[in-house]
C-alpha atoms as a PDB file:
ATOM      1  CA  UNK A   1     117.515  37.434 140.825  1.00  0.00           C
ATOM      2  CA  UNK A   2     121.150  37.440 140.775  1.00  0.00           C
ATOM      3  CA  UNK A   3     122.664  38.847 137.884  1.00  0.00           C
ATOM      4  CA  UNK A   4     124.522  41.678 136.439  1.00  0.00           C
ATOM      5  CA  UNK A   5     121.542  42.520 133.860  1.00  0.00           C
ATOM      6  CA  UNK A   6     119.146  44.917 135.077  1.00  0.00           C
ATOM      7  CA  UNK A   7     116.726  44.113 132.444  1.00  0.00           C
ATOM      8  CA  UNK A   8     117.031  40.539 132.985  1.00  0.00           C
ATOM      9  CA  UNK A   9     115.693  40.988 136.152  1.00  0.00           C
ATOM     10  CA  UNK A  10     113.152  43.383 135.387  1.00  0.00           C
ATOM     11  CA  UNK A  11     111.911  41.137 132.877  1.00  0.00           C
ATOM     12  CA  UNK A  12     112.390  38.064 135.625  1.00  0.00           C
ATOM     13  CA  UNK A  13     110.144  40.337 137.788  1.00  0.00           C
ATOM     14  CA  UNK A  14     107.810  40.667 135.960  1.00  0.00           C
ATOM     15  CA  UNK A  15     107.084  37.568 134.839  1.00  0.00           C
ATOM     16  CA  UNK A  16     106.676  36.254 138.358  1.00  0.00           C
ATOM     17  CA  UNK A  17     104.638  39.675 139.439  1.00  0.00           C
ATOM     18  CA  UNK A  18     101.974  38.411 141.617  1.00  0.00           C
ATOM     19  CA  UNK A  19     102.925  35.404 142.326  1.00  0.00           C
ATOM     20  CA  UNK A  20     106.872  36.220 143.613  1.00  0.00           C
ATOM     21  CA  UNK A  21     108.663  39.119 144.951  1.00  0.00           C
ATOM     22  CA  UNK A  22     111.648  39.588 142.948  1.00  0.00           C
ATOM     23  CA  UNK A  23     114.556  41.910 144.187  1.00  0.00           C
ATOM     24  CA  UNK A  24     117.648  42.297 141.521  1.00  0.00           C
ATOM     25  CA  UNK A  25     121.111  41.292 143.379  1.00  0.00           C
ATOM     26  CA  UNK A  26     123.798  42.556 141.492  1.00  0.00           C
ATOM     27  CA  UNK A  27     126.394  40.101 142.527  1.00  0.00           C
ATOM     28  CA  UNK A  28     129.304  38.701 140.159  1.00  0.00           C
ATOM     29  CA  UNK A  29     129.726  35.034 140.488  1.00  0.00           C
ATOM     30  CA  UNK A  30     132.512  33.138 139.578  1.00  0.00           C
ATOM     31  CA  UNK A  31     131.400  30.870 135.790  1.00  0.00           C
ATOM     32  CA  UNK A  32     132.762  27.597 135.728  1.00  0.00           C
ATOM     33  CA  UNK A  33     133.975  26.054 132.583  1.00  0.00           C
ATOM     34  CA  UNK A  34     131.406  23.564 131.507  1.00  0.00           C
ATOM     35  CA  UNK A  35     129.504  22.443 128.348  1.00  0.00           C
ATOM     36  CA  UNK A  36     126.318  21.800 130.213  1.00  0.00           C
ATOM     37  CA  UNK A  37     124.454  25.491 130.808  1.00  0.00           C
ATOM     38  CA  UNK A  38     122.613  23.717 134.174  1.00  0.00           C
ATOM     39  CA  UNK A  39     125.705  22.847 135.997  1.00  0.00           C
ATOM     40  CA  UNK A  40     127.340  26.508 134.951  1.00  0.00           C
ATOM     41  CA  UNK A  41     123.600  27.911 136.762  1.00  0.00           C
ATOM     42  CA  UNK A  42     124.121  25.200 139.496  1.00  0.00           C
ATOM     43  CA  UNK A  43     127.623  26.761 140.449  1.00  0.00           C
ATOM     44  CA  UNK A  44     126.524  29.923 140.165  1.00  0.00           C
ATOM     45  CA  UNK A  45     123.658  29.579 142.102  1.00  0.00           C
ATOM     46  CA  UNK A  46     125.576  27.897 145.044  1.00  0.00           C
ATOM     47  CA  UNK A  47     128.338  30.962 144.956  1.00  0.00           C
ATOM     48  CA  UNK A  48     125.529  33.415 145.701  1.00  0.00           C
ATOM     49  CA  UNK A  49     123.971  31.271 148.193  1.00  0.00           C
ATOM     50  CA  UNK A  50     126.621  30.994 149.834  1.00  0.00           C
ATOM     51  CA  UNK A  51     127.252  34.507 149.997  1.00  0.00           C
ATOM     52  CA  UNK A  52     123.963  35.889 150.201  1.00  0.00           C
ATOM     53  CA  UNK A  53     121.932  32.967 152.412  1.00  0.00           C
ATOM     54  CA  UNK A  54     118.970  33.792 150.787  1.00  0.00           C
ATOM     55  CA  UNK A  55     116.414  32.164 148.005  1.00  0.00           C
ATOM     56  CA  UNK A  56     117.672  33.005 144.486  1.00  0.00           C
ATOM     57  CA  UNK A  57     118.056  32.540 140.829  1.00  0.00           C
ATOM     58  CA  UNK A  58     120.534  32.698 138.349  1.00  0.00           C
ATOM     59  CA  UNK A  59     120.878  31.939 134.768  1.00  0.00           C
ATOM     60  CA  UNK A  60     123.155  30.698 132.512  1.00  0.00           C
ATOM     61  CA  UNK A  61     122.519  30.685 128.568  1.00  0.00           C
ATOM     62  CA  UNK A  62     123.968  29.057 125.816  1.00  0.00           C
ATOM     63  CA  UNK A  63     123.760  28.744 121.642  1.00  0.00           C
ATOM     64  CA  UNK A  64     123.572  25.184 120.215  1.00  0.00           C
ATOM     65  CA  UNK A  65     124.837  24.432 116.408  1.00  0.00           C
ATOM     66  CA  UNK A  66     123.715  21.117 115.469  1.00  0.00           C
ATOM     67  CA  UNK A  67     126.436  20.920 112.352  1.00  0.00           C
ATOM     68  CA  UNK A  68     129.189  22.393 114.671  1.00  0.00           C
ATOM     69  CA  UNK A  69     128.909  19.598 117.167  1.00  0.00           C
ATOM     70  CA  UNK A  70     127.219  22.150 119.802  1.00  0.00           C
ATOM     71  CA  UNK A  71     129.527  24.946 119.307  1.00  0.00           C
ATOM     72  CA  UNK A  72     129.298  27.686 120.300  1.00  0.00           C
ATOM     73  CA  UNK A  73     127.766  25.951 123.352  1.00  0.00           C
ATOM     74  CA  UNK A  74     127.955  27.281 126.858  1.00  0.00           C
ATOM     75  CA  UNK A  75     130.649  29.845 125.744  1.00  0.00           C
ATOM     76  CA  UNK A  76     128.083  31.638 123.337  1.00  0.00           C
ATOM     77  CA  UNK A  77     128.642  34.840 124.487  1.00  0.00           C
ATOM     78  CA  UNK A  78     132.741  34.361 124.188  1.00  0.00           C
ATOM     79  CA  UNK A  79     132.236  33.299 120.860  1.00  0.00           C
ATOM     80  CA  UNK A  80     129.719  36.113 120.167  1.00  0.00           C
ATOM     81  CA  UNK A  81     132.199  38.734 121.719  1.00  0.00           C
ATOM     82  CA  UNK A  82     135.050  37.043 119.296  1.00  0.00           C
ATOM     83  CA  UNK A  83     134.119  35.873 116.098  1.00  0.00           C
ATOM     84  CA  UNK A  84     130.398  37.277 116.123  1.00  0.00           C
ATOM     85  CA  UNK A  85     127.717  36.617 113.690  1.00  0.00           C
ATOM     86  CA  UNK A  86     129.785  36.943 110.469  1.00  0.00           C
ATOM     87  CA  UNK A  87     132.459  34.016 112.203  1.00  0.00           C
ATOM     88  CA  UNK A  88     129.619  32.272 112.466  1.00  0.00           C
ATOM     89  CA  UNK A  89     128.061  32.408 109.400  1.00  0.00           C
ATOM     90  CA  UNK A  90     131.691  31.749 107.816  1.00  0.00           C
ATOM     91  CA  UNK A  91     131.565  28.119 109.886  1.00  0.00           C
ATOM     92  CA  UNK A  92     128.251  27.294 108.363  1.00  0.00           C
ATOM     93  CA  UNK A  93     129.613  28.022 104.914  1.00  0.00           C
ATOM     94  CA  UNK A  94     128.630  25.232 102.484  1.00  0.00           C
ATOM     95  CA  UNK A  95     126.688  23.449 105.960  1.00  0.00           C
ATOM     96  CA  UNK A  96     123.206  21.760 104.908  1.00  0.00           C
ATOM     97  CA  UNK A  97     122.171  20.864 108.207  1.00  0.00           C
ATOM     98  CA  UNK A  98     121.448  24.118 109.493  1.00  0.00           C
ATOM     99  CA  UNK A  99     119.730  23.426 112.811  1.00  0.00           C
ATOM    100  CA  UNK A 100     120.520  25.210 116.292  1.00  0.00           C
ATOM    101  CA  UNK A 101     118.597  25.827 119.839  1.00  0.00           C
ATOM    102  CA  UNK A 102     119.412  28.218 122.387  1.00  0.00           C
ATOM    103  CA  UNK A 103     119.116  26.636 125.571  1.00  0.00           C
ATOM    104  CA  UNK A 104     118.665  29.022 129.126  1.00  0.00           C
ATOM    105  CA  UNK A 105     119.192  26.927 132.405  1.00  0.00           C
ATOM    106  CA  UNK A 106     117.348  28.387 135.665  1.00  0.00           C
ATOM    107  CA  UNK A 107     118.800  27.844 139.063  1.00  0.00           C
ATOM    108  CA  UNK A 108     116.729  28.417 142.395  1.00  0.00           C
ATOM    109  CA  UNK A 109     118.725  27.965 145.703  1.00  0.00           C
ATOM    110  CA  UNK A 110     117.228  28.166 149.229  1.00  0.00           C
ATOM    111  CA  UNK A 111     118.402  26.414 152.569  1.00  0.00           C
ATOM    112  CA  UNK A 112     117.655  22.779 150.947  1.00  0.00           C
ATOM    113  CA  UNK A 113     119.438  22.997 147.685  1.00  0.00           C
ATOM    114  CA  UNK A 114     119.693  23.688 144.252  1.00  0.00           C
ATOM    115  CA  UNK A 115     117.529  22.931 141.654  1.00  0.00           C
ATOM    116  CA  UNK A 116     117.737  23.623 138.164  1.00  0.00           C
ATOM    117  CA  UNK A 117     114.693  24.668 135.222  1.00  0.00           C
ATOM    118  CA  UNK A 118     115.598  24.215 132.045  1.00  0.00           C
ATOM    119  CA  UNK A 119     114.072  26.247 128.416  1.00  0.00           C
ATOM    120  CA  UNK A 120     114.937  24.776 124.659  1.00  0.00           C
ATOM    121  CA  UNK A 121     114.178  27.084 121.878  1.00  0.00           C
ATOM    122  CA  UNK A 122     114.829  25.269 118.681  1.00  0.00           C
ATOM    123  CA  UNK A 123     115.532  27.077 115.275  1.00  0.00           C
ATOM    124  CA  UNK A 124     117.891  27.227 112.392  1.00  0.00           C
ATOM    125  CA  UNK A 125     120.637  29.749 111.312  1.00  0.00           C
ATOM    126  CA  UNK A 126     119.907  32.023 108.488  1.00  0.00           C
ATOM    127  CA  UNK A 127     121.470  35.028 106.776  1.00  0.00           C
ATOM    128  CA  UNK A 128     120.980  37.941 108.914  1.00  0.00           C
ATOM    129  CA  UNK A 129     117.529  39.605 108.989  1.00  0.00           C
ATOM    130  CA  UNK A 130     115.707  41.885 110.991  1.00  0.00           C
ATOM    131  CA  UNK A 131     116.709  44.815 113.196  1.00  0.00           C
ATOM    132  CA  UNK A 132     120.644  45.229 115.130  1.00  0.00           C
ATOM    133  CA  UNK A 133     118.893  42.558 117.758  1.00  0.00           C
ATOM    134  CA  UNK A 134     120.860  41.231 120.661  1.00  0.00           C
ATOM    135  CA  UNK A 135     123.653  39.116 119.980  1.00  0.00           C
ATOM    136  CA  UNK A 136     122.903  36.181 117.545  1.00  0.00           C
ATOM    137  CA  UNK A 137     119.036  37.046 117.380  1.00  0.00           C
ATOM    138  CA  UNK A 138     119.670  38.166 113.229  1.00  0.00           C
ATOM    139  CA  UNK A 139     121.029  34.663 112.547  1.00  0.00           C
ATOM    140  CA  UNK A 140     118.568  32.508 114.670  1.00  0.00           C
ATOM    141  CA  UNK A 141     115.588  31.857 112.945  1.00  0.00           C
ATOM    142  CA  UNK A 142     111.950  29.907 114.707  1.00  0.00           C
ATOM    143  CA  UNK A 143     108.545  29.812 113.044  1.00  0.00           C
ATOM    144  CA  UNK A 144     109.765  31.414 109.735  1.00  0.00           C
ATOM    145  CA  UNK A 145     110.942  35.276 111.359  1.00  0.00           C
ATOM    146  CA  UNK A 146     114.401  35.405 113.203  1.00  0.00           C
ATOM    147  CA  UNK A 147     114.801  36.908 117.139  1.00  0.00           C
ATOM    148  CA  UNK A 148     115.702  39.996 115.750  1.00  0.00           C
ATOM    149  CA  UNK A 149     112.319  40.333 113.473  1.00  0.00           C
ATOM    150  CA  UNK A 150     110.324  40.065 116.159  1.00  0.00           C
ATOM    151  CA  UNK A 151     109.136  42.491 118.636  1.00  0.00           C
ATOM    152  CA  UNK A 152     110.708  42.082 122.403  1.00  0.00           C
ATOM    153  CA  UNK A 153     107.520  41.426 123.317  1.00  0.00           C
ATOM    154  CA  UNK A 154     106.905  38.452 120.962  1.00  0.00           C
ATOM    155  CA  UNK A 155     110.833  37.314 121.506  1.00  0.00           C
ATOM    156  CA  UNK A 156     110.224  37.180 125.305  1.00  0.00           C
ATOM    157  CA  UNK A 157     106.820  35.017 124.916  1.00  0.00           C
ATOM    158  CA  UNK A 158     108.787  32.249 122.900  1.00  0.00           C
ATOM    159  CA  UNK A 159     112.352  32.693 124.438  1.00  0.00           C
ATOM    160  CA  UNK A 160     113.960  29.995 125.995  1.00  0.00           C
ATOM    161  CA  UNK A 161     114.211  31.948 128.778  1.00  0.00           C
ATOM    162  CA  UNK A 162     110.632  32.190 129.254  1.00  0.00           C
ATOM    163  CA  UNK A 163     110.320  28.273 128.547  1.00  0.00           C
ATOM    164  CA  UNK A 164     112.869  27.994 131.733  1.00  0.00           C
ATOM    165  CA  UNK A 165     110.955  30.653 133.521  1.00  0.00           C
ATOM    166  CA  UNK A 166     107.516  28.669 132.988  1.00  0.00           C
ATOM    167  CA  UNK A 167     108.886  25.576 134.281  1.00  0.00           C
ATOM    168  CA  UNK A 168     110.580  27.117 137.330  1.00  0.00           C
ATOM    169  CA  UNK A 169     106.572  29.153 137.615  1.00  0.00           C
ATOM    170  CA  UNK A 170     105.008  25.627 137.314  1.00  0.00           C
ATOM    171  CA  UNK A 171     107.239  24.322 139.981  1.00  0.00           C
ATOM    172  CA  UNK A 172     106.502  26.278 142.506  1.00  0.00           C
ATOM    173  CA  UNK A 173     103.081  26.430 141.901  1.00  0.00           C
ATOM    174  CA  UNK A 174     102.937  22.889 142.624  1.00  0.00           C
ATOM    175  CA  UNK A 175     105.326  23.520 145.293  1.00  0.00           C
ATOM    176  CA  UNK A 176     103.538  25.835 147.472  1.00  0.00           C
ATOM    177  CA  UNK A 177     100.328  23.500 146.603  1.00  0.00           C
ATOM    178  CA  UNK A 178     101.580  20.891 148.385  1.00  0.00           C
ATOM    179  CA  UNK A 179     103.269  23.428 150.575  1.00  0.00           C
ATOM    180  CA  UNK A 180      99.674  24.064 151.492  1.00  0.00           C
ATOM    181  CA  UNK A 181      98.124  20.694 151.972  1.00  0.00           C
ATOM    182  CA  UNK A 182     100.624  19.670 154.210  1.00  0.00           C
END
């Protein structure tokens, strides 16, 4: 797992323990400018290959507002680290549609290719609630509670990380299934 998050790994790790063994690589790759969270994961993914020549993952992340056209997009954390949740709230101001989905883009890379997992969390913005939370978890409501209500333990069963995470699991699953058979 390439990534400068320690946690994310651990958490990546896991997830896959027993089926995977996951080693955190704390390498900083280069983010290309895109509004599509799979092809900034793609890029990423084929930096550390490149450097490292090794199987890996990376992870890109982004924050969807239906009303706002997409925005904040893949340049949530920017946005986060600028305006925050209060700049965001101001946007929404007088804003009936209030929908929004994080979206978390999973790329693995080994010696033929890159392919990318995708996770959709779908929700709606909300006056703040809950504890501090991570970035826009007090604003991003699913099922009635916002991230930041919920326990990390219930936020990481639901995430749209995990989401990605189940469909890179199920992958190789069925990967090393017919990996098997052959």
């Amino acid at each position: 797992m390439v990534t400068s998050n320690a946690d994310k790994a651990r958490e990546v790790a896991a997830y896959f323990a027993g089926l995977l063994e996951v080693e955190h690589v704390a390498l900083e790759c280069p983010e290309l400018h895109h509004s599509d969270v799979g092809e900034i994961a793609r890029g990423k993914a084929a930096y550390a290959y490149e450097v490292l020549s090794r199987p890996l993952i990376v992870d890109d992340t982004g924050f969807f507002i239906d009303a706002l056209n997409g925005f904040p997009g893949s340049c949530a954390a920017y946005v986060h680290d600028t305006i925050g949740n209060a700049g965001i709230l101001k946007l929404m101001e007088g804003v009936a549609d209030r929908g929004a989905h994080f979206e978390t883009a999973i790329a693995f890379a080994r010696e033929d290719g890159i392919r990318v997992f995708r996770g959709v969390l779908p929700g709606v913005i909300v006056t703040p609630r809950g504890g501090e939370g991570f970035g826009y978890d007090p604003i991003f409501a699913c099922g009635g509670r916002t991230l930041a209500e919920m326990t990390l333990a219930e936020k990481s069963r639901i995430s749209h990380r995990a989401r990605a995470l189940e469909a890179f699991r199920a992958w190789i699953e069925r990967e090393g299934t017919s990996q098997h058979n052959r």
